[in-house]
N, C-alpha and C. Protein backbone atom coordinates (compact mmCIF):
# COMPACT_ATOMS: atom_id res chain seq x y z
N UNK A 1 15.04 -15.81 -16.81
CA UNK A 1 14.16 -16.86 -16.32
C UNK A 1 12.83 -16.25 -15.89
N UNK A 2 11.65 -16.80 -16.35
CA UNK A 2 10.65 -16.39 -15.89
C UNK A 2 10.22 -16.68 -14.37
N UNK A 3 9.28 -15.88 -14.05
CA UNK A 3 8.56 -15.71 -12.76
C UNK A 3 7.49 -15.66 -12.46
N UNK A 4 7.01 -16.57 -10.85
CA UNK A 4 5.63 -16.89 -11.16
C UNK A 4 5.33 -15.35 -10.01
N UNK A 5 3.75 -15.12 -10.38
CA UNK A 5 3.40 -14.57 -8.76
C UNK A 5 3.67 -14.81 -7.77
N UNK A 6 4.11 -15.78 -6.88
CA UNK A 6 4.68 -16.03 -5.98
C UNK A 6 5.99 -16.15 -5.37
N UNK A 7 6.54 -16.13 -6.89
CA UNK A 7 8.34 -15.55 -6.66
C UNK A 7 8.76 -14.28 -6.55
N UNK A 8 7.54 -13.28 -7.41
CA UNK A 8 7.39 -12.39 -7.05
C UNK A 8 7.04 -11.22 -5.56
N UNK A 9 6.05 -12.08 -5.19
CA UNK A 9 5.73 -11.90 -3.94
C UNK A 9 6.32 -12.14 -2.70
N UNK A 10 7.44 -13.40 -2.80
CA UNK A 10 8.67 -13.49 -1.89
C UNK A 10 9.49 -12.70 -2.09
N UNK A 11 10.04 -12.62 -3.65
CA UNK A 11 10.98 -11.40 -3.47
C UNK A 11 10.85 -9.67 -2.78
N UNK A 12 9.43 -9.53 -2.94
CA UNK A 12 8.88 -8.48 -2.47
C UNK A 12 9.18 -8.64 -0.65
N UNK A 13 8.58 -9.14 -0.27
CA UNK A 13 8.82 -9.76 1.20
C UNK A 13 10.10 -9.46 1.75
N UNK A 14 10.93 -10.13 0.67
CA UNK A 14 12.34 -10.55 1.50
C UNK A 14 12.91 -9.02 1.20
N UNK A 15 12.36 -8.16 0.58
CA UNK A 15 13.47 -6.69 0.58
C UNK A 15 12.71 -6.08 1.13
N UNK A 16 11.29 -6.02 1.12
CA UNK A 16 10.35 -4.53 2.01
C UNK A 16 9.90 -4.99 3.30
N UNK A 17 10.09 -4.88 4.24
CA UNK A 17 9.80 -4.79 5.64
C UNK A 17 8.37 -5.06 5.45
N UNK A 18 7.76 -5.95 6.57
CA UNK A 18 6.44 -5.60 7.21
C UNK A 18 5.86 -5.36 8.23
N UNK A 19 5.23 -4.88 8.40
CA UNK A 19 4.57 -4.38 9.83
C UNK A 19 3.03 -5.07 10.05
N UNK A 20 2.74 -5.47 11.03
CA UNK A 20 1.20 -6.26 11.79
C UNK A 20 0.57 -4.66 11.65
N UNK A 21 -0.93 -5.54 11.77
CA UNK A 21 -1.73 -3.95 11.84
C UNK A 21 -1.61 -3.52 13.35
N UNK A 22 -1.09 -4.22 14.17
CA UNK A 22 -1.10 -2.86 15.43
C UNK A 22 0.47 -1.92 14.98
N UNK A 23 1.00 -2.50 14.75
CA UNK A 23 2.34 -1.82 13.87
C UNK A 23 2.02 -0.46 13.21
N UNK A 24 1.00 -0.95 12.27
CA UNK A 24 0.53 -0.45 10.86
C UNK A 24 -0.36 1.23 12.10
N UNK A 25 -0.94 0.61 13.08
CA UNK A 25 -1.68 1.46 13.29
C UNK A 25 -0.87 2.31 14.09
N UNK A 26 -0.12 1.65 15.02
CA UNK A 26 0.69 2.82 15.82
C UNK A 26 1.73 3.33 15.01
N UNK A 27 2.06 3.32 13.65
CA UNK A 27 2.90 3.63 12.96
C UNK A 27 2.05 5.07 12.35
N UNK A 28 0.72 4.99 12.42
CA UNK A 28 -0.22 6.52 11.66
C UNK A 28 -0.40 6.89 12.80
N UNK A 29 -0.46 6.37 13.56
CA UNK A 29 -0.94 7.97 15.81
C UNK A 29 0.30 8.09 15.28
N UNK A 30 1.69 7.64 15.34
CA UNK A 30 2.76 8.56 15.71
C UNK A 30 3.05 9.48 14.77
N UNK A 31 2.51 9.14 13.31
CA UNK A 31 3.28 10.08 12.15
C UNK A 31 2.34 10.39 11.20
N UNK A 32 1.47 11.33 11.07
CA UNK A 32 0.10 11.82 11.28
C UNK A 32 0.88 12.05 9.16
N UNK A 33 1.92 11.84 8.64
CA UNK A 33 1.98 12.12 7.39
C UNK A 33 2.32 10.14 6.98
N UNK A 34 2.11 9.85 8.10
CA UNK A 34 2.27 8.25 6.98
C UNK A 34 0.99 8.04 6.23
N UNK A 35 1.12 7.73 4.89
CA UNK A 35 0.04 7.30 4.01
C UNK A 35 0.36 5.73 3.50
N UNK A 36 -1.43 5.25 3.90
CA UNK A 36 -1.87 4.10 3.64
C UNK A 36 -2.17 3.90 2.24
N UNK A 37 -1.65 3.28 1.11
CA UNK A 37 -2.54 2.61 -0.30
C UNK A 37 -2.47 1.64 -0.20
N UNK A 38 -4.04 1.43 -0.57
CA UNK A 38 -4.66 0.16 -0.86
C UNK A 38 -4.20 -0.08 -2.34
N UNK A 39 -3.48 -1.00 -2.78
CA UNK A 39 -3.50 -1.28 -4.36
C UNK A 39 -4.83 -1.79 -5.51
N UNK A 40 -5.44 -2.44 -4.28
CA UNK A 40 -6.98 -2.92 -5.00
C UNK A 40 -7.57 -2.12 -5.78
N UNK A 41 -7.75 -3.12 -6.91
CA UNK A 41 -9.01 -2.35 -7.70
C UNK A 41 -10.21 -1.63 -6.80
N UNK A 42 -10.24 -0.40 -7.03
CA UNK A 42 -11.50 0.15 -6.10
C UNK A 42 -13.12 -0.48 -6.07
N UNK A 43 -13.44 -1.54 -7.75
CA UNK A 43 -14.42 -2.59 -7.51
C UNK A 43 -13.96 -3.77 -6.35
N UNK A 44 -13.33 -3.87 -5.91
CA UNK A 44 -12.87 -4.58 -4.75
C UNK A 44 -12.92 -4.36 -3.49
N UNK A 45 -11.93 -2.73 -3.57
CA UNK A 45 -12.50 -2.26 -2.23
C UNK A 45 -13.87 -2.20 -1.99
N UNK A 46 -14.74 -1.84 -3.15
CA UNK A 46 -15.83 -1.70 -2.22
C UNK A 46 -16.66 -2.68 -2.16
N UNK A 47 -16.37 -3.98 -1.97
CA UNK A 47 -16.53 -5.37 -1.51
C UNK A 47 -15.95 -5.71 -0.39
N UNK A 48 -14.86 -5.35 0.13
CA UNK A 48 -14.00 -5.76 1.17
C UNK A 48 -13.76 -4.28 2.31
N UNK A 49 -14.03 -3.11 1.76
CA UNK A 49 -13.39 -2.30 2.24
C UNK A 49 -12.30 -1.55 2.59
N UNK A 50 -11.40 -0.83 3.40
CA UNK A 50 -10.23 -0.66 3.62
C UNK A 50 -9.86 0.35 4.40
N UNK A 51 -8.43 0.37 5.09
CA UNK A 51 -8.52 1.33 6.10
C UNK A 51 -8.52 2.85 6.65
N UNK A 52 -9.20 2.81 7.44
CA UNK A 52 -9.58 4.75 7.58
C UNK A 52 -8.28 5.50 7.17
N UNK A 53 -8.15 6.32 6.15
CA UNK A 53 -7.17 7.19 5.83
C UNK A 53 -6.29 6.87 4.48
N UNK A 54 -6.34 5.61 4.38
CA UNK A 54 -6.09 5.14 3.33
C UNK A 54 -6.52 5.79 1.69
N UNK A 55 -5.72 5.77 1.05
CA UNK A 55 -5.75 6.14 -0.66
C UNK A 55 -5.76 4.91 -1.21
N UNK A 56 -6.35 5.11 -2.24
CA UNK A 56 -6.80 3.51 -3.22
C UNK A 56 -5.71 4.71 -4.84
N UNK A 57 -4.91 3.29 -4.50
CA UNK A 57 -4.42 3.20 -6.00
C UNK A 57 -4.18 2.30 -6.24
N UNK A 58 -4.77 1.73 -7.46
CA UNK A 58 -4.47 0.40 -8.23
C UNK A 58 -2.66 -0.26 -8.21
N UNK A 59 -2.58 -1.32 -8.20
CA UNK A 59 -1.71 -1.69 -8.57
C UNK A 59 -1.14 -1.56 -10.09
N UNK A 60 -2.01 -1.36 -11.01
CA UNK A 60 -1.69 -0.98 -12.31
C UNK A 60 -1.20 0.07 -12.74
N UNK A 61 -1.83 0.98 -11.57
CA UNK A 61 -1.54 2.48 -12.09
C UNK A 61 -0.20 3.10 -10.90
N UNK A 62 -0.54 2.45 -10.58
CA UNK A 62 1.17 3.01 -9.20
C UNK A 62 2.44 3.25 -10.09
N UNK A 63 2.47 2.60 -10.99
CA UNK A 63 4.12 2.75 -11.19
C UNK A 63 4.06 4.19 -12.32
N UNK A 64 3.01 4.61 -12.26
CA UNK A 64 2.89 6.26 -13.38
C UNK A 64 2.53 6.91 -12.30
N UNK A 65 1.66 6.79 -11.44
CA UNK A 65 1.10 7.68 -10.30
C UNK A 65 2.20 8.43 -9.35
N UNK A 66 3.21 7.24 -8.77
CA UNK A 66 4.42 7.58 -8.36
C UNK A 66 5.38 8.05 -8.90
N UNK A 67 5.54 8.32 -10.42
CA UNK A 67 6.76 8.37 -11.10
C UNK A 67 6.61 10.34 -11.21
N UNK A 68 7.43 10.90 -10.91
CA UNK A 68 7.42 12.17 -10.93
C UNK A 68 7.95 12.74 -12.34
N UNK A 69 8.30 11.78 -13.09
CA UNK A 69 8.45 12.27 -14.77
C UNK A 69 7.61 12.13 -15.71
N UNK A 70 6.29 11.76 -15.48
CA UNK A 70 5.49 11.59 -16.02
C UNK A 70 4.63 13.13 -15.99
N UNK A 71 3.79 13.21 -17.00
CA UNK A 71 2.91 14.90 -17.28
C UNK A 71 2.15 14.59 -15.51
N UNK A 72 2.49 15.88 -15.03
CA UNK A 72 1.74 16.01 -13.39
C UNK A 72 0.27 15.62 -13.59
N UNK A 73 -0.46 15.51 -14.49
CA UNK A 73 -1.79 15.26 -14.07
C UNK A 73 -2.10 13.32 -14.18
N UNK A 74 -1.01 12.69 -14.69
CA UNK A 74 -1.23 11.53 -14.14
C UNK A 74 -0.33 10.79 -12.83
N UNK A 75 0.28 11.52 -11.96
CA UNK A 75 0.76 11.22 -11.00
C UNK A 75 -0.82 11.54 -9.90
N UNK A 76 0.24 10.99 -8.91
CA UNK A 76 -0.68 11.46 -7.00
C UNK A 76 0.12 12.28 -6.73
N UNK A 77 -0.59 13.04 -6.23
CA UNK A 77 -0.09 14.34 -5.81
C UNK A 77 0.55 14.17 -3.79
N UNK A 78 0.04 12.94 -3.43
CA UNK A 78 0.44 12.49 -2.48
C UNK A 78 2.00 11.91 -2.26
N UNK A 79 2.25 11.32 -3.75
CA UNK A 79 3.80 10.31 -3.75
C UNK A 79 4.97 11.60 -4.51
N UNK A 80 4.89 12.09 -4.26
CA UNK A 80 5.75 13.13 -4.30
C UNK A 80 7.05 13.57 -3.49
N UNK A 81 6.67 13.10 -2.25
CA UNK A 81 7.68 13.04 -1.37
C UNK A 81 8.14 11.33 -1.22
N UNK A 82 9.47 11.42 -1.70
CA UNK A 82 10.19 9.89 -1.91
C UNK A 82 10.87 9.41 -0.37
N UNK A 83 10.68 10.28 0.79
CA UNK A 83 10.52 9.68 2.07
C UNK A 83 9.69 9.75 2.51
N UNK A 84 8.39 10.06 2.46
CA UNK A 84 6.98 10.09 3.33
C UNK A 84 6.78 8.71 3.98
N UNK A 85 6.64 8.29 4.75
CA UNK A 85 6.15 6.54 5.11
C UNK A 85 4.77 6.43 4.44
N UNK A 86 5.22 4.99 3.99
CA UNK A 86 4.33 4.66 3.27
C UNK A 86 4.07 3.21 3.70
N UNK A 87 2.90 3.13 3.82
CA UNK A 87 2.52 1.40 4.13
C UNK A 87 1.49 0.70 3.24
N UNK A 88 1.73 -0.29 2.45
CA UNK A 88 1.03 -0.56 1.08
C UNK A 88 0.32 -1.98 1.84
N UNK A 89 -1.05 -1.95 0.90
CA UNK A 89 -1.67 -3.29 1.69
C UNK A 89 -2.52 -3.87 0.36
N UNK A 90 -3.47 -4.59 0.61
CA UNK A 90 -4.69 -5.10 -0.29
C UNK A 90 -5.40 -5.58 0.53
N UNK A 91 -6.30 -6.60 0.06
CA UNK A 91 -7.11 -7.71 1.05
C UNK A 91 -6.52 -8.20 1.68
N UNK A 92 -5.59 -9.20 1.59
CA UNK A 92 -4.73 -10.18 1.48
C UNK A 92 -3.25 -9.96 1.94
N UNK A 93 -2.86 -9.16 1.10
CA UNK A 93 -1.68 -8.91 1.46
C UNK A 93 -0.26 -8.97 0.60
N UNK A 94 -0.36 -9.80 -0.70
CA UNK A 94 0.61 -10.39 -1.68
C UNK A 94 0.57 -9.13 -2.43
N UNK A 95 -0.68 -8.70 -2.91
CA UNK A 95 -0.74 -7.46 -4.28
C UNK A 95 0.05 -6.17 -3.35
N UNK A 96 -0.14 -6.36 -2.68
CA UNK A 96 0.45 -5.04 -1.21
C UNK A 96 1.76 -5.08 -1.29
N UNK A 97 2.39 -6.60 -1.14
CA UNK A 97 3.86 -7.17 -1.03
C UNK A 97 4.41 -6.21 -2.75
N UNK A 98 3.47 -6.38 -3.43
CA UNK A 98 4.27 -6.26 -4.92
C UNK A 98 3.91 -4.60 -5.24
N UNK A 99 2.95 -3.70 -4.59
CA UNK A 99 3.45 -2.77 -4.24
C UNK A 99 4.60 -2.02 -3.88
N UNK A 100 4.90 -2.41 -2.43
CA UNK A 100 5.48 -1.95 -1.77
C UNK A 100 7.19 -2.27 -2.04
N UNK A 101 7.11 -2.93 -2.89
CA UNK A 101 8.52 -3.62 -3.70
C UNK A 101 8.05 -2.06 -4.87
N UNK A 102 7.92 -2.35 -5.72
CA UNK A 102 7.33 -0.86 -6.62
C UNK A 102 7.80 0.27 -5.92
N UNK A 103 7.34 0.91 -5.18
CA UNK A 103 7.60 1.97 -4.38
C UNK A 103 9.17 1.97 -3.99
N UNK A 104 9.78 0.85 -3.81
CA UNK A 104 10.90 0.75 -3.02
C UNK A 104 12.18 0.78 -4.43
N UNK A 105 11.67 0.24 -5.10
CA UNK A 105 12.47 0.13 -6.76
C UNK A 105 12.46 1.85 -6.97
N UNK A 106 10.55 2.79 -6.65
CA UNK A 106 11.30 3.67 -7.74
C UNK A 106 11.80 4.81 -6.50
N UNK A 107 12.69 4.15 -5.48
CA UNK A 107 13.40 5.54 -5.13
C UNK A 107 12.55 5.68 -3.40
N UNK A 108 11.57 5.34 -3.03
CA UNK A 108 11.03 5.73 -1.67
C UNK A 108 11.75 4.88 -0.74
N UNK A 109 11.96 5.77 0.10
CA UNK A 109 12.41 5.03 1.09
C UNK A 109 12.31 4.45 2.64
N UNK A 110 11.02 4.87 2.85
CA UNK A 110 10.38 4.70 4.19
C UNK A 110 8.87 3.61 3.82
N UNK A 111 9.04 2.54 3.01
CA UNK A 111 7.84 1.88 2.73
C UNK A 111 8.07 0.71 3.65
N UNK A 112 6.68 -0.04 4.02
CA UNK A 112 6.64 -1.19 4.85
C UNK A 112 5.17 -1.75 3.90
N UNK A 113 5.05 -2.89 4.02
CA UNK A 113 3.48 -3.85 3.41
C UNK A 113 2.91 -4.48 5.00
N UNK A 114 2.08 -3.85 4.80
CA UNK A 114 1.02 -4.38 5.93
C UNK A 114 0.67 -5.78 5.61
N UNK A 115 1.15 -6.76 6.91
CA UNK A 115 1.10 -8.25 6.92
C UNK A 115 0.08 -8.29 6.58
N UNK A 116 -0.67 -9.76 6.13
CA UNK A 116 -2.09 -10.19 5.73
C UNK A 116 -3.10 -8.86 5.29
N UNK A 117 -2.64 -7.78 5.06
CA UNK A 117 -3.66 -7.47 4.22
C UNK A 117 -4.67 -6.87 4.97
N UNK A 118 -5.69 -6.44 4.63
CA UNK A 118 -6.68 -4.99 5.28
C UNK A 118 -7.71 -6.36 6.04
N UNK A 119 -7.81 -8.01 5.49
CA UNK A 119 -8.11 -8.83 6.52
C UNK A 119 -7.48 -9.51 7.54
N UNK A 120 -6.04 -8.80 7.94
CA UNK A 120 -5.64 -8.72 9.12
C UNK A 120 -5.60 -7.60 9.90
N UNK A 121 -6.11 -6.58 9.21
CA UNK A 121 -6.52 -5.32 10.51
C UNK A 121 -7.94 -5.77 10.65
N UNK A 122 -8.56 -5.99 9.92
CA UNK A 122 -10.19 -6.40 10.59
C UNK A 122 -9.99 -8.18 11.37
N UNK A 123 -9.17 -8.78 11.07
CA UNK A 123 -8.91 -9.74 11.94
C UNK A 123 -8.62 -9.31 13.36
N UNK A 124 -7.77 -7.62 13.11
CA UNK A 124 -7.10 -7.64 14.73
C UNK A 124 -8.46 -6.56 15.91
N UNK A 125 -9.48 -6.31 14.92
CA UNK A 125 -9.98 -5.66 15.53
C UNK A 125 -10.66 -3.90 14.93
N UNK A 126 -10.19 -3.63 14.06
CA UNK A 126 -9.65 -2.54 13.89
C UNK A 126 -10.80 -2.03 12.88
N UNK A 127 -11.44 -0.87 12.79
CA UNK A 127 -12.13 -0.15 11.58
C UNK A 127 -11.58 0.00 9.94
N UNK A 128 -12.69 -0.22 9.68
CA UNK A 128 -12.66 -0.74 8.18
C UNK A 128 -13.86 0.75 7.55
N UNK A 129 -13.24 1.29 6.31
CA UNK A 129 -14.53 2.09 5.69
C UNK A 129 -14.11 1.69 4.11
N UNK A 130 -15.67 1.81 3.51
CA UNK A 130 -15.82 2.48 1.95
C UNK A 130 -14.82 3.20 1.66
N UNK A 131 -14.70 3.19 0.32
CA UNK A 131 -14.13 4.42 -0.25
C UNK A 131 -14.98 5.56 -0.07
N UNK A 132 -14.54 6.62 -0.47
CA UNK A 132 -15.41 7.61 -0.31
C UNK A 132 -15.73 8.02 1.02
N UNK A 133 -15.72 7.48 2.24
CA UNK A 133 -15.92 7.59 3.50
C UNK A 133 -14.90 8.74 4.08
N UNK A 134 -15.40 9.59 4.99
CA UNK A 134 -14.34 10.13 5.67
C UNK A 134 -14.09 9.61 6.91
């Protein structure tokens, strides 16, 4: 049976945990190796922005980036470790949801999707940079 984006995006939900951005944030002070991806196209991020520390990987390209059987020069050299915490987001929050389902399918096991998206950490307050920014 087919599936829309949004069945998708519940199913994502209902198996990967989420965390609020004060969550999201006291979840990187305590564990200085949790890594943030943004799934957004990086023409996006740099319309919207995203959060300090954060890695931008597409949603297109995650499922080769993460896959450790693929030739090493098209992986991240970051997803390598299949327990590192990982907290997946977007603008929004749905493309994040279908991330963080991804990640959780191929084998990681410490992933969470940051609720609403990189416009609920700037909703809660919180710094926002460019790519490229340190």
């Amino acid at each position: 049976m087919a599936k829309t984006f949004n069945q998708m995006v519940a199913e994502a939900l209902a198996e990967v945990q989420t965390v609020s951005a004060a969550e999201a944030r006291e979840r990187m002070q305590q564990d200085p190796r949790t890594l943030v991806i943004d799934v957004q196209d990086a023409a996006d991020i740099a319309a919207t922005g995203t959060i300090p520390g954060a890695i931008n990987v597409s949603l297109g390209s995650l499922t080769y980036k993460a896959d450790n059987e693929v030739p090493e020069d098209w992986r991240e050299p970051q997803l390598q470790d299949r327990s590192r915490p990982i907290i997946t987001t977007c603008i929004l929050g749905p493309m994040g949801a279908l991330g963080g389902k991804l990640l959780k399918d191929m084998g990681f096991t410490d992933v969470r999707i940051l609720e609403g998206g990189v416009q609920a950490w700037k909703n809660a307050g919180l710094p926002t940079k460019q790519l490229g920014e340190v």
